[in-house]
PDB file of N, CA and C in Angstrom:
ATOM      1  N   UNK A   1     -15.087  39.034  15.291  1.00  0.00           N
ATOM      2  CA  UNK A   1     -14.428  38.604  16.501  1.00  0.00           C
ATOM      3  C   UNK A   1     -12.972  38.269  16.169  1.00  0.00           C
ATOM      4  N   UNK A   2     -11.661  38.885  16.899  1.00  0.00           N
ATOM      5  CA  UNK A   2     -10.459  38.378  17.161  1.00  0.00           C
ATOM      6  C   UNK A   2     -10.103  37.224  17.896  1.00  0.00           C
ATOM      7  N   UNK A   3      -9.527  36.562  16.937  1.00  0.00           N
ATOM      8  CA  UNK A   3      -8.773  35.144  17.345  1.00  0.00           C
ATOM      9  C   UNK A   3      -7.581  35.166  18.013  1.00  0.00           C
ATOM     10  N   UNK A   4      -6.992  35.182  19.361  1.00  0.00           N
ATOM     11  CA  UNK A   4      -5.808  35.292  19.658  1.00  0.00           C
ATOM     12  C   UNK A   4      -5.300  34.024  19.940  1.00  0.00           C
ATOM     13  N   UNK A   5      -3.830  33.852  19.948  1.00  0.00           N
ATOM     14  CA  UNK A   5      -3.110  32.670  20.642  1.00  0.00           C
ATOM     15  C   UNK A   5      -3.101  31.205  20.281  1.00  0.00           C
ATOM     16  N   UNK A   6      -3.733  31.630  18.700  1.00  0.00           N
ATOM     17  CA  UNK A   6      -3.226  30.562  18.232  1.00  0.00           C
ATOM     18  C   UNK A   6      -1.919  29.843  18.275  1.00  0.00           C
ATOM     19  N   UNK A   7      -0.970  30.110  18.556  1.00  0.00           N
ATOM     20  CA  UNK A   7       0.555  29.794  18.356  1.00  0.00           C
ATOM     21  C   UNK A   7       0.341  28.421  19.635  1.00  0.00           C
ATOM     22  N   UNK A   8      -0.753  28.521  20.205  1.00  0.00           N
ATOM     23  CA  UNK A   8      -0.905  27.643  21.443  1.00  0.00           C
ATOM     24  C   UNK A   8      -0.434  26.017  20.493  1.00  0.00           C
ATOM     25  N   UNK A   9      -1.450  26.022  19.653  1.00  0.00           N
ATOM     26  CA  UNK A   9      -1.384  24.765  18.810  1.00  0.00           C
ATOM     27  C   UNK A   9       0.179  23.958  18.792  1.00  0.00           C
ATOM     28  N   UNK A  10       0.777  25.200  18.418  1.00  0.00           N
ATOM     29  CA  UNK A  10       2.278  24.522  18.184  1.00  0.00           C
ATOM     30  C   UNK A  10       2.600  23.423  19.033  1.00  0.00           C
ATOM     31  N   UNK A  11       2.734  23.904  20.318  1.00  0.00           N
ATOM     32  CA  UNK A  11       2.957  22.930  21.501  1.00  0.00           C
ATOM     33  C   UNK A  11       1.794  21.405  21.532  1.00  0.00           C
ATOM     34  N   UNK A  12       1.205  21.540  21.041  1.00  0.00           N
ATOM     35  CA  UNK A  12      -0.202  20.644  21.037  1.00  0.00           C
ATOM     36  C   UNK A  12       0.460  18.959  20.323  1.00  0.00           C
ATOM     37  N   UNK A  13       0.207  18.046  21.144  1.00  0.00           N
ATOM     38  CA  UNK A  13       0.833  16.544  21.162  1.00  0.00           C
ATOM     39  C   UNK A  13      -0.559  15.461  20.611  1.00  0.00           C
ATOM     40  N   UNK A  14      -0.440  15.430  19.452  1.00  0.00           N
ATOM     41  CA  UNK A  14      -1.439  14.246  19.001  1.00  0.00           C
ATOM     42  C   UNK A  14      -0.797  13.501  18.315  1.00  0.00           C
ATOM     43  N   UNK A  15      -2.168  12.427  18.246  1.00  0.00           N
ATOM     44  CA  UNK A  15      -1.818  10.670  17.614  1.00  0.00           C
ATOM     45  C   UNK A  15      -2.152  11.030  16.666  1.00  0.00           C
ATOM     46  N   UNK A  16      -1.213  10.725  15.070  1.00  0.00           N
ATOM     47  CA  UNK A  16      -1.778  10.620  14.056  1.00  0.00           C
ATOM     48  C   UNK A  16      -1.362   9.498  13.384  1.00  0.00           C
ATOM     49  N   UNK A  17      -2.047   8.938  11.845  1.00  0.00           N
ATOM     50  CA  UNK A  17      -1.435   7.914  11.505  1.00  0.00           C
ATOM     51  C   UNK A  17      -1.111   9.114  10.009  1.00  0.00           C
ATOM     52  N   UNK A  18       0.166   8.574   9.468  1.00  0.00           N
ATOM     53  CA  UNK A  18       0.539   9.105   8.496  1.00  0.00           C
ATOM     54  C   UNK A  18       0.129   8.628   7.236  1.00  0.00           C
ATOM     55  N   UNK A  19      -0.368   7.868   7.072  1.00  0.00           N
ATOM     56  CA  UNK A  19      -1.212   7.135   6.013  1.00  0.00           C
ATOM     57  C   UNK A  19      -2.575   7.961   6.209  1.00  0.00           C
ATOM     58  N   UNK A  20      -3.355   8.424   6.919  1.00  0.00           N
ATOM     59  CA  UNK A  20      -4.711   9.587   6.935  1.00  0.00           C
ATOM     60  C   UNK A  20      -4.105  10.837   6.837  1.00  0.00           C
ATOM     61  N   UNK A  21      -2.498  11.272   7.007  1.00  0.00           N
ATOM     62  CA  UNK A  21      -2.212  12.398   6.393  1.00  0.00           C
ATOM     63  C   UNK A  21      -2.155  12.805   4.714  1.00  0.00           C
ATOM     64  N   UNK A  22      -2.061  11.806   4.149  1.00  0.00           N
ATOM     65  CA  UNK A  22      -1.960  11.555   3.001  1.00  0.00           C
ATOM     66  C   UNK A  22      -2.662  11.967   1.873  1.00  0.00           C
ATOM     67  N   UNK A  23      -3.526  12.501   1.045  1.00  0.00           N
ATOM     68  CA  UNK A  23      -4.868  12.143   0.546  1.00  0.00           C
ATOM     69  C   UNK A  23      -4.327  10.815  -0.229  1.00  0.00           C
ATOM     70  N   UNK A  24      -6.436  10.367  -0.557  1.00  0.00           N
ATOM     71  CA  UNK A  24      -5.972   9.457  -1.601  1.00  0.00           C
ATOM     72  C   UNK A  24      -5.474   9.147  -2.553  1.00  0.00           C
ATOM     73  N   UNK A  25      -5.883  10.782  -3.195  1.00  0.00           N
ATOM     74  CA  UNK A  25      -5.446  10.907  -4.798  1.00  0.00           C
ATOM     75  C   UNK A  25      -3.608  11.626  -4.889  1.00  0.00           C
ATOM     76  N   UNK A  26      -3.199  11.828  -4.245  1.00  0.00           N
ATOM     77  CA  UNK A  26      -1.691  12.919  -3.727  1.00  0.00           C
ATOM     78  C   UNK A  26      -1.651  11.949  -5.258  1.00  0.00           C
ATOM     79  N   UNK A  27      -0.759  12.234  -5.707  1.00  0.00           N
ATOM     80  CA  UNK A  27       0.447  11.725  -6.802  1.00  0.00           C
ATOM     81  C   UNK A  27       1.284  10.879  -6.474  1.00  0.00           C
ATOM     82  N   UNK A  28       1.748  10.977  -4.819  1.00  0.00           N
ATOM     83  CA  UNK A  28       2.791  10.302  -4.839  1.00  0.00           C
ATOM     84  C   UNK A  28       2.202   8.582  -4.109  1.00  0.00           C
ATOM     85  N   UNK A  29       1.175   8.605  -3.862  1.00  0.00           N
ATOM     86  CA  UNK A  29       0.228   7.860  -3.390  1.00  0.00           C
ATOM     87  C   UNK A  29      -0.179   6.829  -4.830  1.00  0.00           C
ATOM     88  N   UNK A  30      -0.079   7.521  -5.556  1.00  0.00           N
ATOM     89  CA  UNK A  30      -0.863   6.788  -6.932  1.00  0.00           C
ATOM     90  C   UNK A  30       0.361   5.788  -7.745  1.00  0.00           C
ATOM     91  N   UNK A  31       1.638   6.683  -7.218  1.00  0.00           N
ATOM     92  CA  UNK A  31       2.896   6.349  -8.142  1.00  0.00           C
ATOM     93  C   UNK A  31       3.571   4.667  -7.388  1.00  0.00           C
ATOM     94  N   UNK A  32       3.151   5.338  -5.831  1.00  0.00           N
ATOM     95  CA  UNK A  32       3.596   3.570  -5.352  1.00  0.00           C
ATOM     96  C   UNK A  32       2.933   2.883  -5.390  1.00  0.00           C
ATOM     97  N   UNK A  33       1.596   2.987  -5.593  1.00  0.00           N
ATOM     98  CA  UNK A  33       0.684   2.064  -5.573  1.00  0.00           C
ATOM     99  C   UNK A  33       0.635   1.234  -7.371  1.00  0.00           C
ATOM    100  N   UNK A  34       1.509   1.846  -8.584  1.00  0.00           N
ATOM    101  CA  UNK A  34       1.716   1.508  -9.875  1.00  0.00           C
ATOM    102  C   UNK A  34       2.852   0.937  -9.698  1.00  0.00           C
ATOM    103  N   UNK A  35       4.030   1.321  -8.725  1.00  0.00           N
ATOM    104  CA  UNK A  35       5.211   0.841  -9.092  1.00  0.00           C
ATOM    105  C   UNK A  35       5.052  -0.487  -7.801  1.00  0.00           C
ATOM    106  N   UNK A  36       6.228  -1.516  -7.950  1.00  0.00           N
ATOM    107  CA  UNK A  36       6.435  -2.653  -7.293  1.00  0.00           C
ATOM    108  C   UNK A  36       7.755  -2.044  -7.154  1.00  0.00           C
ATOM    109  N   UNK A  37       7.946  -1.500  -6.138  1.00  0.00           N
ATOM    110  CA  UNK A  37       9.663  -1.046  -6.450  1.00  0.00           C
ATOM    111  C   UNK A  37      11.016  -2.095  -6.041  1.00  0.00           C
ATOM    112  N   UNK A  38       9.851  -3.704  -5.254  1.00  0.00           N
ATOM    113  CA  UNK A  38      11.587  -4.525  -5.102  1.00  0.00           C
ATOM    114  C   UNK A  38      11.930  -5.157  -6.422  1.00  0.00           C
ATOM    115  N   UNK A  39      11.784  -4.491  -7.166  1.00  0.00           N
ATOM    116  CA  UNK A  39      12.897  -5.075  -8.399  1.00  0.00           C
ATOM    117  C   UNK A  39      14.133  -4.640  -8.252  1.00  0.00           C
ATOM    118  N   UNK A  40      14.182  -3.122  -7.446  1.00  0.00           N
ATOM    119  CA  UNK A  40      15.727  -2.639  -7.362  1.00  0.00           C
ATOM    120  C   UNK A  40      16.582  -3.406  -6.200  1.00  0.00           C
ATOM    121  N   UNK A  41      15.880  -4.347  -5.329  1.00  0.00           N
ATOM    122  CA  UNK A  41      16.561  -4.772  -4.782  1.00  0.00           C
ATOM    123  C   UNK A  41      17.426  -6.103  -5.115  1.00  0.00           C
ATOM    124  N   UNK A  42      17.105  -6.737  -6.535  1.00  0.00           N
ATOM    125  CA  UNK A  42      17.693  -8.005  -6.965  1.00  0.00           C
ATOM    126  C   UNK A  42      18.645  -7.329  -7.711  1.00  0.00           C
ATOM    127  N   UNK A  43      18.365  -5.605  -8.282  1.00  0.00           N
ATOM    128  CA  UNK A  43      19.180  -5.118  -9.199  1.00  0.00           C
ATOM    129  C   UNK A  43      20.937  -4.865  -8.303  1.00  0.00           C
ATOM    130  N   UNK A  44      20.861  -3.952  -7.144  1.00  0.00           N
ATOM    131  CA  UNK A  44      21.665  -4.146  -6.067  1.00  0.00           C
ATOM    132  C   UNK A  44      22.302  -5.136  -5.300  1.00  0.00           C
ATOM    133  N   UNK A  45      21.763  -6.020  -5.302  1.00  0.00           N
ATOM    134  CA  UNK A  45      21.803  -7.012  -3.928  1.00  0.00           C
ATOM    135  C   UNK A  45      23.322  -7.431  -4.028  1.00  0.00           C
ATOM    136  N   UNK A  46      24.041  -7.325  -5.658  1.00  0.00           N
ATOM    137  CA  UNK A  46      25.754  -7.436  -5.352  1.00  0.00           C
ATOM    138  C   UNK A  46      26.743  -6.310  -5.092  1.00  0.00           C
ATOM    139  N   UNK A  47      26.093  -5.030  -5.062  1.00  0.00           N
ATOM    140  CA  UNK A  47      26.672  -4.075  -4.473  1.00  0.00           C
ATOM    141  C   UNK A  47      26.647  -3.810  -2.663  1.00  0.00           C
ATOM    142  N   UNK A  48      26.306  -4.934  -2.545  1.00  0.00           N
ATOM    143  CA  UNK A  48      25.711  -4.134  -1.013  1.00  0.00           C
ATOM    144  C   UNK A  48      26.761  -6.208  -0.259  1.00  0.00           C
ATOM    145  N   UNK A  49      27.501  -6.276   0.844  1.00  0.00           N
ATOM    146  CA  UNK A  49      28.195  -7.143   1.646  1.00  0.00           C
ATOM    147  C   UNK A  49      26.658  -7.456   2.824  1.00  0.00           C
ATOM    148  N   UNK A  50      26.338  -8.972   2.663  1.00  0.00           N
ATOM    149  CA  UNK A  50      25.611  -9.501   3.122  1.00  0.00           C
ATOM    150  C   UNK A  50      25.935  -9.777   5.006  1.00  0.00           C
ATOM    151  N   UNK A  51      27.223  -9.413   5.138  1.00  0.00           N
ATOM    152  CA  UNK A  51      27.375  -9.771   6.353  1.00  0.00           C
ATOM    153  C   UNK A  51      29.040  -9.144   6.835  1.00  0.00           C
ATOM    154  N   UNK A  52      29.040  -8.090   6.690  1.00  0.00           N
ATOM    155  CA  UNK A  52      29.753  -7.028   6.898  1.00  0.00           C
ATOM    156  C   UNK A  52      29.444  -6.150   6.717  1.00  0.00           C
ATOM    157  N   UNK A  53      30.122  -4.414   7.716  1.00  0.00           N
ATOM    158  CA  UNK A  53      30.002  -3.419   7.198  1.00  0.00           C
ATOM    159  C   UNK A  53      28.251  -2.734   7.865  1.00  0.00           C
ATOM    160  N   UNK A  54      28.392  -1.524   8.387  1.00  0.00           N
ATOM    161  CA  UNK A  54      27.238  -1.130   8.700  1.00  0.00           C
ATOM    162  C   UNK A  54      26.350  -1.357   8.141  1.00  0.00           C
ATOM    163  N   UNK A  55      24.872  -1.093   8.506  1.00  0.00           N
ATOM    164  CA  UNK A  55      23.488  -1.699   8.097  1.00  0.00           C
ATOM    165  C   UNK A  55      23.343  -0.317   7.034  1.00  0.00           C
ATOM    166  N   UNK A  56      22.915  -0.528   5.835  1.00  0.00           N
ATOM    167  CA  UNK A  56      22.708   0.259   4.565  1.00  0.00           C
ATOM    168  C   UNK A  56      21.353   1.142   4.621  1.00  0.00           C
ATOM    169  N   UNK A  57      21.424   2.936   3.862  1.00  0.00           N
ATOM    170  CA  UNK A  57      20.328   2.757   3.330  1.00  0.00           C
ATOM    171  C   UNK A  57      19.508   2.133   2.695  1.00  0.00           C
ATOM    172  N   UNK A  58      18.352   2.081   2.556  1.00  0.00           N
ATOM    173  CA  UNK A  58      17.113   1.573   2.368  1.00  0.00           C
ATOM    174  C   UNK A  58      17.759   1.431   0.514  1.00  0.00           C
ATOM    175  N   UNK A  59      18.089   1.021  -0.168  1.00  0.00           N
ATOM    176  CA  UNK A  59      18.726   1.074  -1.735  1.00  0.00           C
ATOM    177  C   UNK A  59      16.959   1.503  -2.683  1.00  0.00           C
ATOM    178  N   UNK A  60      15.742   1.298  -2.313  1.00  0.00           N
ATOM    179  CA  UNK A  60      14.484   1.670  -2.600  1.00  0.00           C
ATOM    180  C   UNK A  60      14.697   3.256  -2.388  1.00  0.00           C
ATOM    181  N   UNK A  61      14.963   3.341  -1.279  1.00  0.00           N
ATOM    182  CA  UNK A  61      14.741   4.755  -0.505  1.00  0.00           C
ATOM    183  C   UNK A  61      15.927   6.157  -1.875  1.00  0.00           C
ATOM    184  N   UNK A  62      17.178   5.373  -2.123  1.00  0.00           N
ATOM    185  CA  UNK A  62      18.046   5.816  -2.887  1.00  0.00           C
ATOM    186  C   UNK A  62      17.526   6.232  -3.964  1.00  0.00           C
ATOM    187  N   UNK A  63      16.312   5.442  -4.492  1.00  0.00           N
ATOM    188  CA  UNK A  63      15.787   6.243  -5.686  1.00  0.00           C
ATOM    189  C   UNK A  63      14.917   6.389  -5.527  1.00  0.00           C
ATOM    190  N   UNK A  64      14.035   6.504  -4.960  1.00  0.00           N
ATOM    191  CA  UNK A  64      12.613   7.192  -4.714  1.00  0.00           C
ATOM    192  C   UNK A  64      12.905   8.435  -4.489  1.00  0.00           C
ATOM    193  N   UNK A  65      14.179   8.632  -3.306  1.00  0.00           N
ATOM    194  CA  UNK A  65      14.039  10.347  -3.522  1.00  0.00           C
ATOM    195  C   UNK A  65      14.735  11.442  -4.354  1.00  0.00           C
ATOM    196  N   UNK A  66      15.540  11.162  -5.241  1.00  0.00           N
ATOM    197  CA  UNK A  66      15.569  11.628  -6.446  1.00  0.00           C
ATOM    198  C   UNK A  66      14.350  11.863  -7.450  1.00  0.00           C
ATOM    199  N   UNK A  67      13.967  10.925  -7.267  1.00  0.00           N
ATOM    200  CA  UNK A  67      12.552  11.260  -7.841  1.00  0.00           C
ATOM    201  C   UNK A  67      11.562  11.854  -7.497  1.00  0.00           C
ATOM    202  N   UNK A  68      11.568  12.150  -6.196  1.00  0.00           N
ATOM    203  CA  UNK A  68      11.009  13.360  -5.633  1.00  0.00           C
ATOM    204  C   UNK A  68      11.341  14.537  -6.216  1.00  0.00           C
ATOM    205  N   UNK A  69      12.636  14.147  -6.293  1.00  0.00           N
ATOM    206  CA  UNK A  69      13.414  15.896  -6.566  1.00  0.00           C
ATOM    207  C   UNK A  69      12.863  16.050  -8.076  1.00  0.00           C
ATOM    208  N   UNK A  70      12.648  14.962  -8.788  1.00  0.00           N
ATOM    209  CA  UNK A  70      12.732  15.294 -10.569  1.00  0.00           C
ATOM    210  C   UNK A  70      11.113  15.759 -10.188  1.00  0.00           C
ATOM    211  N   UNK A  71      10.282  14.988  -9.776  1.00  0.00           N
ATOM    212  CA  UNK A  71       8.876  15.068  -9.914  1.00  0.00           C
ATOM    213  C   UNK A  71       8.401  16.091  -9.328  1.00  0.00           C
ATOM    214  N   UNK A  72       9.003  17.039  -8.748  1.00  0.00           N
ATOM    215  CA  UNK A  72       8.622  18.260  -7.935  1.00  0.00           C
ATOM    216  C   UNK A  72       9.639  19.822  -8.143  1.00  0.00           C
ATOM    217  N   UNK A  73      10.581  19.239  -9.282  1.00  0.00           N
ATOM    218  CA  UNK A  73      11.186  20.260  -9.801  1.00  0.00           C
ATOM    219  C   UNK A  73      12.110  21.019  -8.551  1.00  0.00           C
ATOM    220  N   UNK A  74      12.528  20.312  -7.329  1.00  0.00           N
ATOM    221  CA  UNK A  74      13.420  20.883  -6.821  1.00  0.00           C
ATOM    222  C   UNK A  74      14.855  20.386  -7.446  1.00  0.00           C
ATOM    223  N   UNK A  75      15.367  21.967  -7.025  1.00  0.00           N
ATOM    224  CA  UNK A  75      16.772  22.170  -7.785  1.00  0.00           C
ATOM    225  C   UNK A  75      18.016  21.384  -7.266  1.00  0.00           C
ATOM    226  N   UNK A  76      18.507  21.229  -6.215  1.00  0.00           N
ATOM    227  CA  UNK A  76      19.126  20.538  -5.306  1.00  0.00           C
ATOM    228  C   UNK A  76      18.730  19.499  -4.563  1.00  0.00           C
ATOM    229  N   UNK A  77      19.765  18.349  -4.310  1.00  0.00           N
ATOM    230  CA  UNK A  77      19.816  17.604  -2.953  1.00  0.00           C
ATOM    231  C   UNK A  77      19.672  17.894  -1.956  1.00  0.00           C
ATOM    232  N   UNK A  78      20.225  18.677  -1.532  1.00  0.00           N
ATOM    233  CA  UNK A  78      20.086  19.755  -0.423  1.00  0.00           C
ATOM    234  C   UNK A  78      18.990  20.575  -0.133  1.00  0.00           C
ATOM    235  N   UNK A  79      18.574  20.635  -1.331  1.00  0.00           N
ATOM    236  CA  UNK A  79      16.958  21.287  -0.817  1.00  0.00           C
ATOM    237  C   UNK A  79      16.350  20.586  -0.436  1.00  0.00           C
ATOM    238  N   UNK A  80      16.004  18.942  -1.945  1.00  0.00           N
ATOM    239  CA  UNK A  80      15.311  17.858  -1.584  1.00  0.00           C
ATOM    240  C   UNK A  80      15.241  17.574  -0.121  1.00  0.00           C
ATOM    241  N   UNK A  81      16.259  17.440   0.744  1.00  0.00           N
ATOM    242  CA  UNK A  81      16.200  16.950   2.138  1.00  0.00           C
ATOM    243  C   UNK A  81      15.652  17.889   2.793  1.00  0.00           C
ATOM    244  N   UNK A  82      15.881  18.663   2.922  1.00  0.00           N
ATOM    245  CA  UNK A  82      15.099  19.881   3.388  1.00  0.00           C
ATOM    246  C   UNK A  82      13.681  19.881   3.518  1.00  0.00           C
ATOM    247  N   UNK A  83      12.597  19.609   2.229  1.00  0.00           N
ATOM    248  CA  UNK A  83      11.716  19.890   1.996  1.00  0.00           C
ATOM    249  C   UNK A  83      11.249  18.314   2.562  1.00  0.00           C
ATOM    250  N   UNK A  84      12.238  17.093   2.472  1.00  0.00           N
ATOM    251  CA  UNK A  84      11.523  15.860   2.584  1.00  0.00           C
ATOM    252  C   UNK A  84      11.558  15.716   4.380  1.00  0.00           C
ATOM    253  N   UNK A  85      12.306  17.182   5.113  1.00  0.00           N
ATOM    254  CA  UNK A  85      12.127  17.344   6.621  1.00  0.00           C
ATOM    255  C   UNK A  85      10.927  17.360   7.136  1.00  0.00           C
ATOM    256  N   UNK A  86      10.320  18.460   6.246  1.00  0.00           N
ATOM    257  CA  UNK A  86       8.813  19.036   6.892  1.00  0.00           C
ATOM    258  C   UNK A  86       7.945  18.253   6.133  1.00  0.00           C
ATOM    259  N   UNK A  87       7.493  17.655   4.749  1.00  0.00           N
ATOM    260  CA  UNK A  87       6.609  17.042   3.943  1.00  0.00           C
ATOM    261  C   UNK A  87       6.243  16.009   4.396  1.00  0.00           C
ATOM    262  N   UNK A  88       5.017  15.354   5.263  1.00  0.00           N
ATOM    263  CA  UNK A  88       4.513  14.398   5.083  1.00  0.00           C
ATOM    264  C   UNK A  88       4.342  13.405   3.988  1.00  0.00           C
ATOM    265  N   UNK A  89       3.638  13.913   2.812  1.00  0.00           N
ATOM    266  CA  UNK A  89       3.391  13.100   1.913  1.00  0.00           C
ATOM    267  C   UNK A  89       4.981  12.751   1.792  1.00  0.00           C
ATOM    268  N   UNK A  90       6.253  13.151   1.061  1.00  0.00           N
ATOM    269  CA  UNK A  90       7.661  12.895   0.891  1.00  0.00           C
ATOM    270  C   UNK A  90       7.350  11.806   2.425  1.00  0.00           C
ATOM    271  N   UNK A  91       7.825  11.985   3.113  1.00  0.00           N
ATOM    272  CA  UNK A  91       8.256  10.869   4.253  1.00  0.00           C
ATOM    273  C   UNK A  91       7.063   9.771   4.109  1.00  0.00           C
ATOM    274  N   UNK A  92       5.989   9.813   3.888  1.00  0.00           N
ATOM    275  CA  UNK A  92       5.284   8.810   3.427  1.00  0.00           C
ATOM    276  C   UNK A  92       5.884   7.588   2.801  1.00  0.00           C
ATOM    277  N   UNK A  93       6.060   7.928   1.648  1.00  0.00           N
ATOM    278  CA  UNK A  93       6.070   7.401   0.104  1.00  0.00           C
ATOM    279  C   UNK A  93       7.446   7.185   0.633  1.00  0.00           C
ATOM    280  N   UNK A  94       8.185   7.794   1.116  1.00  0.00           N
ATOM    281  CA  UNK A  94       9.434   7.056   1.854  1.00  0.00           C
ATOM    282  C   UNK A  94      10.054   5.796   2.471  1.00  0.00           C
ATOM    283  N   UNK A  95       8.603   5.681   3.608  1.00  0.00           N
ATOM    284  CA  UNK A  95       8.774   5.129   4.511  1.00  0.00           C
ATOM    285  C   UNK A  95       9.533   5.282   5.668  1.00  0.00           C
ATOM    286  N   UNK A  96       8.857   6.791   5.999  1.00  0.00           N
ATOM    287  CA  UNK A  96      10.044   7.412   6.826  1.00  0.00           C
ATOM    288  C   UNK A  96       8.767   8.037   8.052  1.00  0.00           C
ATOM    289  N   UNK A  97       8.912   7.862   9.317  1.00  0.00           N
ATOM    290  CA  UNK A  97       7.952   8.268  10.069  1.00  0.00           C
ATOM    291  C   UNK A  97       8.450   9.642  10.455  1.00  0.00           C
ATOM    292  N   UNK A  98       7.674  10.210  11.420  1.00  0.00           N
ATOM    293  CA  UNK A  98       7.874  12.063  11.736  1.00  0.00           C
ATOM    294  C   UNK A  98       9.520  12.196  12.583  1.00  0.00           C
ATOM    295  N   UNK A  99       9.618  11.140  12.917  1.00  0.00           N
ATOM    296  CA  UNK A  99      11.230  10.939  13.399  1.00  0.00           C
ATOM    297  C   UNK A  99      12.619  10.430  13.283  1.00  0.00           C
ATOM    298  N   UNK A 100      11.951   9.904  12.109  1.00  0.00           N
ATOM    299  CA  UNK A 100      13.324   9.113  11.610  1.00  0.00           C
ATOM    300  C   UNK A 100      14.050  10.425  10.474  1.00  0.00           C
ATOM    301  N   UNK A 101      15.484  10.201  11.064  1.00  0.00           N
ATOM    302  CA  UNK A 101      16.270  11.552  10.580  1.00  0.00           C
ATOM    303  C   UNK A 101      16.380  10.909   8.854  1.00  0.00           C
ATOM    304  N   UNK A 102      16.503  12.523   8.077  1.00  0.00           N
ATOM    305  CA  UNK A 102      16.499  12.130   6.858  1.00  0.00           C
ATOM    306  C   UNK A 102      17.543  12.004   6.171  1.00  0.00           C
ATOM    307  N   UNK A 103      18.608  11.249   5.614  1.00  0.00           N
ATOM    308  CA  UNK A 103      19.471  11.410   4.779  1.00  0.00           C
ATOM    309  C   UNK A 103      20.254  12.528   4.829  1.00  0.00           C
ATOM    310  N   UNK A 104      21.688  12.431   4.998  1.00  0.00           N
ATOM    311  CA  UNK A 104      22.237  13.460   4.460  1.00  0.00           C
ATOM    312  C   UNK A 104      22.265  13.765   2.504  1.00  0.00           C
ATOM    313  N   UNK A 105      22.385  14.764   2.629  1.00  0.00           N
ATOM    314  CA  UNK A 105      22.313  15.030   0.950  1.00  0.00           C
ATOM    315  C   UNK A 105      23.460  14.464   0.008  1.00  0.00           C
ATOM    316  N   UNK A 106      24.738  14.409   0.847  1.00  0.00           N
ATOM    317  CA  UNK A 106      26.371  13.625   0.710  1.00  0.00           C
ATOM    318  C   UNK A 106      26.073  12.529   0.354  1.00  0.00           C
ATOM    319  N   UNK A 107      25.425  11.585   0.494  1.00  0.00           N
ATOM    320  CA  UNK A 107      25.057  10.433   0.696  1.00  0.00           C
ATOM    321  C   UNK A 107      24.793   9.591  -0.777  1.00  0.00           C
ATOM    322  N   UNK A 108      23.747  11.020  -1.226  1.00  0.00           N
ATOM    323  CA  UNK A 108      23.535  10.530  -2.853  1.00  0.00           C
ATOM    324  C   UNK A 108      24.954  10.663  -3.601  1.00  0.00           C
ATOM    325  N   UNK A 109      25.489  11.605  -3.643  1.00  0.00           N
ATOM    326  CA  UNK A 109      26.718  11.826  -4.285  1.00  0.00           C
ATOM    327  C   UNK A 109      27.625  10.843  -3.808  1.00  0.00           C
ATOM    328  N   UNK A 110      27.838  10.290  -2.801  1.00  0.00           N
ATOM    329  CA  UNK A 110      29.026   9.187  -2.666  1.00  0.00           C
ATOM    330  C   UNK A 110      28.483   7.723  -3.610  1.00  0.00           C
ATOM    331  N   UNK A 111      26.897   7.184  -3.028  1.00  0.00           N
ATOM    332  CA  UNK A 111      26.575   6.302  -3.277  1.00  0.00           C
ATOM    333  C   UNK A 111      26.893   6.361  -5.051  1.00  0.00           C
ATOM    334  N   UNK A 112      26.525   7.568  -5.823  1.00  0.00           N
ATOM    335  CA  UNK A 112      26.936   7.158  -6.933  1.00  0.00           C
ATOM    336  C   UNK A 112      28.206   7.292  -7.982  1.00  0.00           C
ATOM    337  N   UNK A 113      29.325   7.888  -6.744  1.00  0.00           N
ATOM    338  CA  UNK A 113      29.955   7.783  -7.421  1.00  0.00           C
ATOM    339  C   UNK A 113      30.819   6.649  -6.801  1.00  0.00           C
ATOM    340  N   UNK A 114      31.141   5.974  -5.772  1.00  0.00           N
ATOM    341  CA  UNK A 114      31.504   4.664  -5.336  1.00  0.00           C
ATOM    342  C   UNK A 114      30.673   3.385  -5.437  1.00  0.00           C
ATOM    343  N   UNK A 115      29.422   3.281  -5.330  1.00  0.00           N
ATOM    344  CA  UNK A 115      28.775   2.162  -5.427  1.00  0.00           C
ATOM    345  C   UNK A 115      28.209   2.159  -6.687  1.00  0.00           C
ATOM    346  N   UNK A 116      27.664   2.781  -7.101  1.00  0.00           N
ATOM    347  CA  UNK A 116      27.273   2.426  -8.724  1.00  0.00           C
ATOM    348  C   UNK A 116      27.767   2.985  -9.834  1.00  0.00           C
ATOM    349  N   UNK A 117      28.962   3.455  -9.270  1.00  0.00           N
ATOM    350  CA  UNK A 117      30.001   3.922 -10.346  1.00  0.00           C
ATOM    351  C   UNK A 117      29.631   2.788 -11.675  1.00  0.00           C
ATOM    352  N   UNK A 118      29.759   3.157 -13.472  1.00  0.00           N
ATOM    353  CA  UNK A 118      29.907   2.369 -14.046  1.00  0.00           C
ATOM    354  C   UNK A 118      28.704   1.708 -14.032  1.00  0.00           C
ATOM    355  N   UNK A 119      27.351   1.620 -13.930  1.00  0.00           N
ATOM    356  CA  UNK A 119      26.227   1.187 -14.178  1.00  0.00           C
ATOM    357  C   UNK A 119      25.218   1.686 -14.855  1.00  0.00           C
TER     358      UNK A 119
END
């Protein structure tokens, strides 16, 4: 028997929780659940103006996804974002829901060469 019209799905609007998209065992599931990652935030907390100046990336978020990129062998920033567009598990381990826009790729390159220049 022929299946037609699947493409219907596309349009198709459901509730999901992104934590049951996940598996249990993913890798990247296992890696936050080993790491405590606010240590980087006492490491930062004098690079960043407590009460000036637009509201900051996530400084967690700054290195978690580099490490995407090392741990998955993509070649670029620019890809990285790319791939962390469509990837559930990546926006997971993020903390990034199906709508929150992702990083420009510029972003890493400024942050390190103005804010943690010298560290």
């Amino acid at each position: 028997m022929m299946t037609k019209n699947t493409d219907k799905k596309r349009e198709q609007m459901m509730m999901f929780s992104m934590d049951d998209m996940v598996p249990q065992n993913h890798m990247l599931r296992l890696i936050d659940k080993a790491i405590n990652w606010n240590f980087i935030y006492d490491l930062v907390e004098e690079k960043y103006c407590p009460d000036n100046g637009r509201p900051s990336m996530d400084p967690v978020m700054l290195i978690k996804i580099p490490f995407i990129q090392y741990l998955y062998g993509i070649k670029s920033m620019r890809q990285t974002m790319k791939e962390i567009e469509v990837n559930v598990a990546y926006r997971w381990f993020l903390g990034l829901d199906m709508l929150d826009p992702v990083p420009h790729f510029s972003t890493f390159g400024k942050n390190y060469t103005r804010r943690f220049k010298d560290t």
